[in-house]
C-alpha atoms as a PDB file:
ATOM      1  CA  UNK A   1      27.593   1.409 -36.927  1.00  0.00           C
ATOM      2  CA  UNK A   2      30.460   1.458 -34.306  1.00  0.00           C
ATOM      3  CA  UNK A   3      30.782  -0.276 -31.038  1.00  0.00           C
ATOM      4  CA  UNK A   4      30.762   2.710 -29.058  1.00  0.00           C
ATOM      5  CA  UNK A   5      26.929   3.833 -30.827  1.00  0.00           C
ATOM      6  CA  UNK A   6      25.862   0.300 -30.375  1.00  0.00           C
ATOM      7  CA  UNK A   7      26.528   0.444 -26.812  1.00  0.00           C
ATOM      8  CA  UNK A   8      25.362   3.900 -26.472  1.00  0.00           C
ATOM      9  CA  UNK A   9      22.206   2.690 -27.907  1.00  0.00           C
ATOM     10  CA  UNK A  10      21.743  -0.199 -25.768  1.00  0.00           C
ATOM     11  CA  UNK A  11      22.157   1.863 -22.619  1.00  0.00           C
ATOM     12  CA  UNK A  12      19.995   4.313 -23.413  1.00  0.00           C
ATOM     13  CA  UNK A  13      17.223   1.560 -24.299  1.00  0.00           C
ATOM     14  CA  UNK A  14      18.356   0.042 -20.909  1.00  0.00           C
ATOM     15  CA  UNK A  15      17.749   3.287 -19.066  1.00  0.00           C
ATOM     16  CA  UNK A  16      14.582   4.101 -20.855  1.00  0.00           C
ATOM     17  CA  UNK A  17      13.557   0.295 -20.091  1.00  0.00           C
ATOM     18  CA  UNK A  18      14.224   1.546 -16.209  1.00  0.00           C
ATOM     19  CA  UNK A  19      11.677   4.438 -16.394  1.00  0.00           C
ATOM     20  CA  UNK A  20       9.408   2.220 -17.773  1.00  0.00           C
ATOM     21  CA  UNK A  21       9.541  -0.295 -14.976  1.00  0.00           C
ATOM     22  CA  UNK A  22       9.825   2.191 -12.541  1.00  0.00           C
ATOM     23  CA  UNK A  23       6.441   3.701 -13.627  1.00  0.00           C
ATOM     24  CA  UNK A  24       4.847   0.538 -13.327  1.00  0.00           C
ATOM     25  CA  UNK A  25       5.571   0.092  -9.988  1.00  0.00           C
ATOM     26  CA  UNK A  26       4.616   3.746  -9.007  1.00  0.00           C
ATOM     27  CA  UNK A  27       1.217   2.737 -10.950  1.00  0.00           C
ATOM     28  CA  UNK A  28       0.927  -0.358  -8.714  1.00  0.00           C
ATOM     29  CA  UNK A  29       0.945   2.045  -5.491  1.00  0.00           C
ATOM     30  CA  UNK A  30      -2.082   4.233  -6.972  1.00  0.00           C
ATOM     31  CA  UNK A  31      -5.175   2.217  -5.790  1.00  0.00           C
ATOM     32  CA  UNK A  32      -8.177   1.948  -8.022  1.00  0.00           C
ATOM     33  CA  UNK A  33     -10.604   0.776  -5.864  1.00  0.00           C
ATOM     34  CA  UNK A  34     -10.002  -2.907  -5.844  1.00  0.00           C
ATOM     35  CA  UNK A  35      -8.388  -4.093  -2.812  1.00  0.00           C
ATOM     36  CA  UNK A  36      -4.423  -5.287  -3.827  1.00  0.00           C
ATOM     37  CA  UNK A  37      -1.752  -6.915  -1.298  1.00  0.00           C
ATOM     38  CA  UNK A  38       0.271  -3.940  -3.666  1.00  0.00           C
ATOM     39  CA  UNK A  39      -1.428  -1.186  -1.949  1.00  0.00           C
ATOM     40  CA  UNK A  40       0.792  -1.665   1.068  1.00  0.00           C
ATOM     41  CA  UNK A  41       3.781  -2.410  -0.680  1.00  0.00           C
ATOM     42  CA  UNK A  42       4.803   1.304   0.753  1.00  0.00           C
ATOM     43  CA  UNK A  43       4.180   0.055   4.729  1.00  0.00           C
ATOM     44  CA  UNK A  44       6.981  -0.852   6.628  1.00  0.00           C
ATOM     45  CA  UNK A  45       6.877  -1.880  10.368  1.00  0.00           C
ATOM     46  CA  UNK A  46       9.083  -1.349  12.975  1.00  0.00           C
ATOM     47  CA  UNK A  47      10.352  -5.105  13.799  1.00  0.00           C
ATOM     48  CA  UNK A  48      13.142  -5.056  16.381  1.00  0.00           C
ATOM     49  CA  UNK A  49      14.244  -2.031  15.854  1.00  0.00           C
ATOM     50  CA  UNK A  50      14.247  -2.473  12.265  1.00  0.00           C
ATOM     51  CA  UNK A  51      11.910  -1.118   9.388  1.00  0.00           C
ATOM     52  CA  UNK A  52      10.814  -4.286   7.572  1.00  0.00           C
ATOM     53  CA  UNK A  53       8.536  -4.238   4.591  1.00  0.00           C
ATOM     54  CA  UNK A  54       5.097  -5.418   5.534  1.00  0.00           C
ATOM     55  CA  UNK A  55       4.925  -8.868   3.663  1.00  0.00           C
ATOM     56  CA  UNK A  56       7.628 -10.045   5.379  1.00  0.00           C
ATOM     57  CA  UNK A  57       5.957  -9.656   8.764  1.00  0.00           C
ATOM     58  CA  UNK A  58       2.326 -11.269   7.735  1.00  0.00           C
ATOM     59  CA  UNK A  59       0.918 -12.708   5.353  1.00  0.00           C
ATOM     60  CA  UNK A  60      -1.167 -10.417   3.082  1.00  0.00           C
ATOM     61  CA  UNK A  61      -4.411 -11.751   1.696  1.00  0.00           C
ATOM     62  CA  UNK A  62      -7.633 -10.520  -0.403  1.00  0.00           C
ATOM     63  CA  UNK A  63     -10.436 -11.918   0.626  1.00  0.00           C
ATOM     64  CA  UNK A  64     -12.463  -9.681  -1.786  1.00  0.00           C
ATOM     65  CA  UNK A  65     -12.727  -6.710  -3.918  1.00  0.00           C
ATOM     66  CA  UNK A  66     -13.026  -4.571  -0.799  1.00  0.00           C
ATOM     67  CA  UNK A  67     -10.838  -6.416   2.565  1.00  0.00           C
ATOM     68  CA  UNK A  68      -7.343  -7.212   3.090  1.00  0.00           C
ATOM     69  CA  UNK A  69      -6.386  -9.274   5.712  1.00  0.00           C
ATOM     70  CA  UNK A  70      -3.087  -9.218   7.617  1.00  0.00           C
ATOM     71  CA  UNK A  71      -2.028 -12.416   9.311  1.00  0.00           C
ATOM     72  CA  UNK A  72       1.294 -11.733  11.360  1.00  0.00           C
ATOM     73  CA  UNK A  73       3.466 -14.380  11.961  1.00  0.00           C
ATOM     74  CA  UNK A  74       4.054 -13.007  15.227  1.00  0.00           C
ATOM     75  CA  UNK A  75       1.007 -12.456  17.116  1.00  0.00           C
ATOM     76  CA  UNK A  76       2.987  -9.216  19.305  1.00  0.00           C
ATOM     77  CA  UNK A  77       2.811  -7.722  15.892  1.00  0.00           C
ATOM     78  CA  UNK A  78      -0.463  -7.198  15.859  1.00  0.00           C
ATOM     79  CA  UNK A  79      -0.017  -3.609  17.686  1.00  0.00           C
ATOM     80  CA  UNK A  80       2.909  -2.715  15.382  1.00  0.00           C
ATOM     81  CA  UNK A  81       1.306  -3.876  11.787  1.00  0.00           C
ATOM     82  CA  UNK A  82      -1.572  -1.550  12.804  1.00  0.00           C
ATOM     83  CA  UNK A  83       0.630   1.915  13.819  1.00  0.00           C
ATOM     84  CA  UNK A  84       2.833   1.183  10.292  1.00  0.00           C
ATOM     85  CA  UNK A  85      -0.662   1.310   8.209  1.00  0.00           C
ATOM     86  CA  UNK A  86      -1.948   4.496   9.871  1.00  0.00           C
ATOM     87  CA  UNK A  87       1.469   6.118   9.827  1.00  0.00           C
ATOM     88  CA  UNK A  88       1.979   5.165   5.888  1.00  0.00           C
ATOM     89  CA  UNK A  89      -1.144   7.434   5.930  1.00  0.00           C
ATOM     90  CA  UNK A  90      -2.886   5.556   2.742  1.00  0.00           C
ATOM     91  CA  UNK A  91      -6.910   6.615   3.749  1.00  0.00           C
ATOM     92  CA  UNK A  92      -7.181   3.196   5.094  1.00  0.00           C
ATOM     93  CA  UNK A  93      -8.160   2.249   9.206  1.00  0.00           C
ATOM     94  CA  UNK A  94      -7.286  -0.851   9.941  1.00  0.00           C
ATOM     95  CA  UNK A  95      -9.048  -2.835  12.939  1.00  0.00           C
ATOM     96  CA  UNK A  96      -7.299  -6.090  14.833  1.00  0.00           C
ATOM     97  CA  UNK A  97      -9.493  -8.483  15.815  1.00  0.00           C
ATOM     98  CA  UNK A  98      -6.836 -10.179  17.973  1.00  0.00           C
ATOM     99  CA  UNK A  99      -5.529 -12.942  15.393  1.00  0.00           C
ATOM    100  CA  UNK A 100      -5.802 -10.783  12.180  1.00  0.00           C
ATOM    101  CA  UNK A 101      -5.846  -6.843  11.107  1.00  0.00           C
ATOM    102  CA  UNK A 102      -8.538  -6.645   8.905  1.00  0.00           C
ATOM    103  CA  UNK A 103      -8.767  -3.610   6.545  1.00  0.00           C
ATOM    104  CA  UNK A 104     -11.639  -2.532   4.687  1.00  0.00           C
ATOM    105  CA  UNK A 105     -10.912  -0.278   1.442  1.00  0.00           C
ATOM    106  CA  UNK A 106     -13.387   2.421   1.038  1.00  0.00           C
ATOM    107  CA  UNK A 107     -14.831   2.658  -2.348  1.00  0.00           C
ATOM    108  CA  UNK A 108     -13.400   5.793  -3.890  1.00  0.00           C
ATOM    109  CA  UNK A 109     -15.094   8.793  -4.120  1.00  0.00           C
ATOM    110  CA  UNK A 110     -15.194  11.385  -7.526  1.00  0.00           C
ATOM    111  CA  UNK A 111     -12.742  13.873  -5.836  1.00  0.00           C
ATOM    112  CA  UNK A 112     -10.161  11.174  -4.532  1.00  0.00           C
ATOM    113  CA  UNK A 113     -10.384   9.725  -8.319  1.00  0.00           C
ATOM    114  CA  UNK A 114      -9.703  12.683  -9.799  1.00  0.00           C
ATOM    115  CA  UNK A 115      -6.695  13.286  -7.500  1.00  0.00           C
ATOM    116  CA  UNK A 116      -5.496   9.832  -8.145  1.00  0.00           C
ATOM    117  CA  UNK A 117      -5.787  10.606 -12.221  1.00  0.00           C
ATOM    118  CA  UNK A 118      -3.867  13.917 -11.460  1.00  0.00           C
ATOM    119  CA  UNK A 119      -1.108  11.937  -9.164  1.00  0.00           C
ATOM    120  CA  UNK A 120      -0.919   9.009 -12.011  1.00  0.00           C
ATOM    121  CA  UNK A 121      -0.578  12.224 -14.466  1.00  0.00           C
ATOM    122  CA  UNK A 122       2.082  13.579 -12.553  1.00  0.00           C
ATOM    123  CA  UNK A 123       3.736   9.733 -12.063  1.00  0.00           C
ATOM    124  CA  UNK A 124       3.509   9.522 -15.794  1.00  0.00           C
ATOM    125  CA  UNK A 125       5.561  12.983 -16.273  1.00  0.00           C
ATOM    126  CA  UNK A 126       8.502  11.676 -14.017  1.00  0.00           C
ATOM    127  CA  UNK A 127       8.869   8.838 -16.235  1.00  0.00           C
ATOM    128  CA  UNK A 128       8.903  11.113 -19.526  1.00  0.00           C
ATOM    129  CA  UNK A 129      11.676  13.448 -18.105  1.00  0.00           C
ATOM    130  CA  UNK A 130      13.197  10.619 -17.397  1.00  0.00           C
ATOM    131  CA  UNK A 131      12.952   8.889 -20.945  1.00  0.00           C
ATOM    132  CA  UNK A 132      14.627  13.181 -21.489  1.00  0.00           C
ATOM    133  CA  UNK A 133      17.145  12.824 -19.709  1.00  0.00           C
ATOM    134  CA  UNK A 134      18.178   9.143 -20.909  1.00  0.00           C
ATOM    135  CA  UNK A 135      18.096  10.691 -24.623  1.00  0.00           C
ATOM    136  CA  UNK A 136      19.969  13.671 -23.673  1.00  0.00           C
ATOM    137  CA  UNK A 137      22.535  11.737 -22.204  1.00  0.00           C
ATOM    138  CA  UNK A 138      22.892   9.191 -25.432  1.00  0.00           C
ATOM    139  CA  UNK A 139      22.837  12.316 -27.760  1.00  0.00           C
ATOM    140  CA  UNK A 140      25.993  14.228 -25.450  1.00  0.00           C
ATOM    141  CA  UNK A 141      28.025  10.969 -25.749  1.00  0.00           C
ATOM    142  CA  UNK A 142      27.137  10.842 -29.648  1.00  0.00           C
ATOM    143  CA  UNK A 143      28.439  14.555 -30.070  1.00  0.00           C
ATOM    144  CA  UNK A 144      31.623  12.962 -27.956  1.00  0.00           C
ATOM    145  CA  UNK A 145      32.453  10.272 -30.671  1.00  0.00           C
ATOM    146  CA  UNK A 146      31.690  12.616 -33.540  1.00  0.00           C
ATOM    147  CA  UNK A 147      34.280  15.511 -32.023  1.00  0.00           C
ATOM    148  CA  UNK A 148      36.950  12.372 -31.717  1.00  0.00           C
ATOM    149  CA  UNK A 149      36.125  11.546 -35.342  1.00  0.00           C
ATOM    150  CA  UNK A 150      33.511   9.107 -35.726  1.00  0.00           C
ATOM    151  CA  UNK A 151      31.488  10.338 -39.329  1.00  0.00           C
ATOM    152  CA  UNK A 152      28.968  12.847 -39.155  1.00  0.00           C
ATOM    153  CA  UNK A 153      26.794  10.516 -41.074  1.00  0.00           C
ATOM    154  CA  UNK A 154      27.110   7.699 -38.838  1.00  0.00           C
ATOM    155  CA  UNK A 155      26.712  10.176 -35.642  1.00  0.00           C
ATOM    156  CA  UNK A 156      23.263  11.482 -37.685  1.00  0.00           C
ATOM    157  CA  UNK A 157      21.845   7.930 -38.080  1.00  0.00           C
ATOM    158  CA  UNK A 158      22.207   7.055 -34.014  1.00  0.00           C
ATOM    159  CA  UNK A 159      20.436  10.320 -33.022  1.00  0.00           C
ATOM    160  CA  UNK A 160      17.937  10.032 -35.361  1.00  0.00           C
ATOM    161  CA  UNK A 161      17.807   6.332 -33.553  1.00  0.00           C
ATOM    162  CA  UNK A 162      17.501   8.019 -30.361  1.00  0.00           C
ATOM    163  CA  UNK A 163      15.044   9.946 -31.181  1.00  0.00           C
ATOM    164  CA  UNK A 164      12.992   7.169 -32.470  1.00  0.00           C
ATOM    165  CA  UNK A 165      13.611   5.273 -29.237  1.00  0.00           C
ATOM    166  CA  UNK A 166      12.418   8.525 -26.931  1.00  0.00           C
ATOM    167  CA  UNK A 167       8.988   8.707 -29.494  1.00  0.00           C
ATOM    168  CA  UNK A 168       8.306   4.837 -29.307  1.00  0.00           C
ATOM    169  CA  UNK A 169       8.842   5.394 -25.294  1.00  0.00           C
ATOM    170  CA  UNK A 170       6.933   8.579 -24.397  1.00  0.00           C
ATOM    171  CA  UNK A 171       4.222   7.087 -26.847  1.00  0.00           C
ATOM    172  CA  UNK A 172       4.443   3.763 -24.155  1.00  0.00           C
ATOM    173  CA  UNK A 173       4.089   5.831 -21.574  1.00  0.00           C
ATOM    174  CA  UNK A 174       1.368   7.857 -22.665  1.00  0.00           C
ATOM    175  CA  UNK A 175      -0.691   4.533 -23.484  1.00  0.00           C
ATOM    176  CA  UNK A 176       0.241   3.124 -19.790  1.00  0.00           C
ATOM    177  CA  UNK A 177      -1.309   7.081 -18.711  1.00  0.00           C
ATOM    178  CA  UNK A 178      -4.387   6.143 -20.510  1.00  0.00           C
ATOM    179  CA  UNK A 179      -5.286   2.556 -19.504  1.00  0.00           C
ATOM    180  CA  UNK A 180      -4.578   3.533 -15.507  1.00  0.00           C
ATOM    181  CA  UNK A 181      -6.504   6.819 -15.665  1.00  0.00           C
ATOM    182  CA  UNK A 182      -9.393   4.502 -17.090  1.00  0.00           C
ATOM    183  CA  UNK A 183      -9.461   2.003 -13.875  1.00  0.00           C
ATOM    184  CA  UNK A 184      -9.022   4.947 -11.671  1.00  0.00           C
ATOM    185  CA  UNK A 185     -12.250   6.713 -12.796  1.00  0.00           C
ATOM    186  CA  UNK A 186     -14.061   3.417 -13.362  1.00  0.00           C
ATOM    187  CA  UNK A 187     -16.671   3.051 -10.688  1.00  0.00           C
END
């Protein structure tokens, strides 16, 4: 195999490796009930005239399966942690208690569970035509090095390897689909 289909292959594992990750994350921001410092990773406040992720304005804490506390490190925050939370418009309504904003997660309800499942669904899709687009790309510079004379042979081997790397990656994805639409709809 040449250089140039060795590093095509690499990149396109790279990118794939990217949707991956980047579906994970968007997982993280689909509550399932439990309360998660992650479920805010989305908030950002206003600090100085500057939007600053959340975390790095308090300190986030769980105290159980259903509160999250925020302590600010600036007490003037207060006002401004609470605004970010009900602007970031997450279902949640946080209450300040003077040192702390305290914020109890409702438990979720069948209809907001199914809507999660359907948003984790859709989550899940983005990540696939991504994983599409990555093997697209791979196969286009493969036709490249063929036209400029690498063997036909050799160019049929790396898309067949492309291929295997798309099925090996939706089939990832797929599994990921099924283990976070079963915490969703587990009450």
């Amino acid at each position: 195999m040449t250089e140039e289909i060795e590093f095509i292959l690499d990149s396109t594992k790279e990118s794939m490796e990217g949707s991956i990750a980047h579906l994970g994350k968007s997982f993280l921001n689909i509550r399932a009930g439990k309360a998660s410092p992650a479920m805010l990773g989305s908030v950002f406040v206003d600090y100085y005239g500057s939007a600053t992720p959340l975390s790095q304005v308090s300190k986030i804490s769980v105290p159980d399966a259903r509160t999250i506390t925020l302590q600010p490190f600036e007490k003037n925050m207060l006002q401004a942690i609470e605004k970010a939370i009900m602007i970031a418009n997450l279902g949640f309504n946080p209450m300040n208690n003077g040192d702390v904003v305290i914020i109890s997660v409702p438990p979720l309800t069948e209809e907001r569970r199914r809507e999660l499942a359907k948003q984790a669904k859709s989550e899940a899709e983005d990540a696939k035509i991504g994983i599409r687009n990555a093997r697209k790309d791979a196969n286009t510079e493969i036709k490249k090095l063929e036209k400029d004379g690498t063997s036909e042979d050799v160019c049929k081997s790396a898309e067949d390897d492309v291929q295997n790397l798309t099925n090996a990656y939706i089939k990832k994805i797929d599994e990921l689909l099924v283990e976070k639409e079963a915490e969703i709809m587990k009450v």
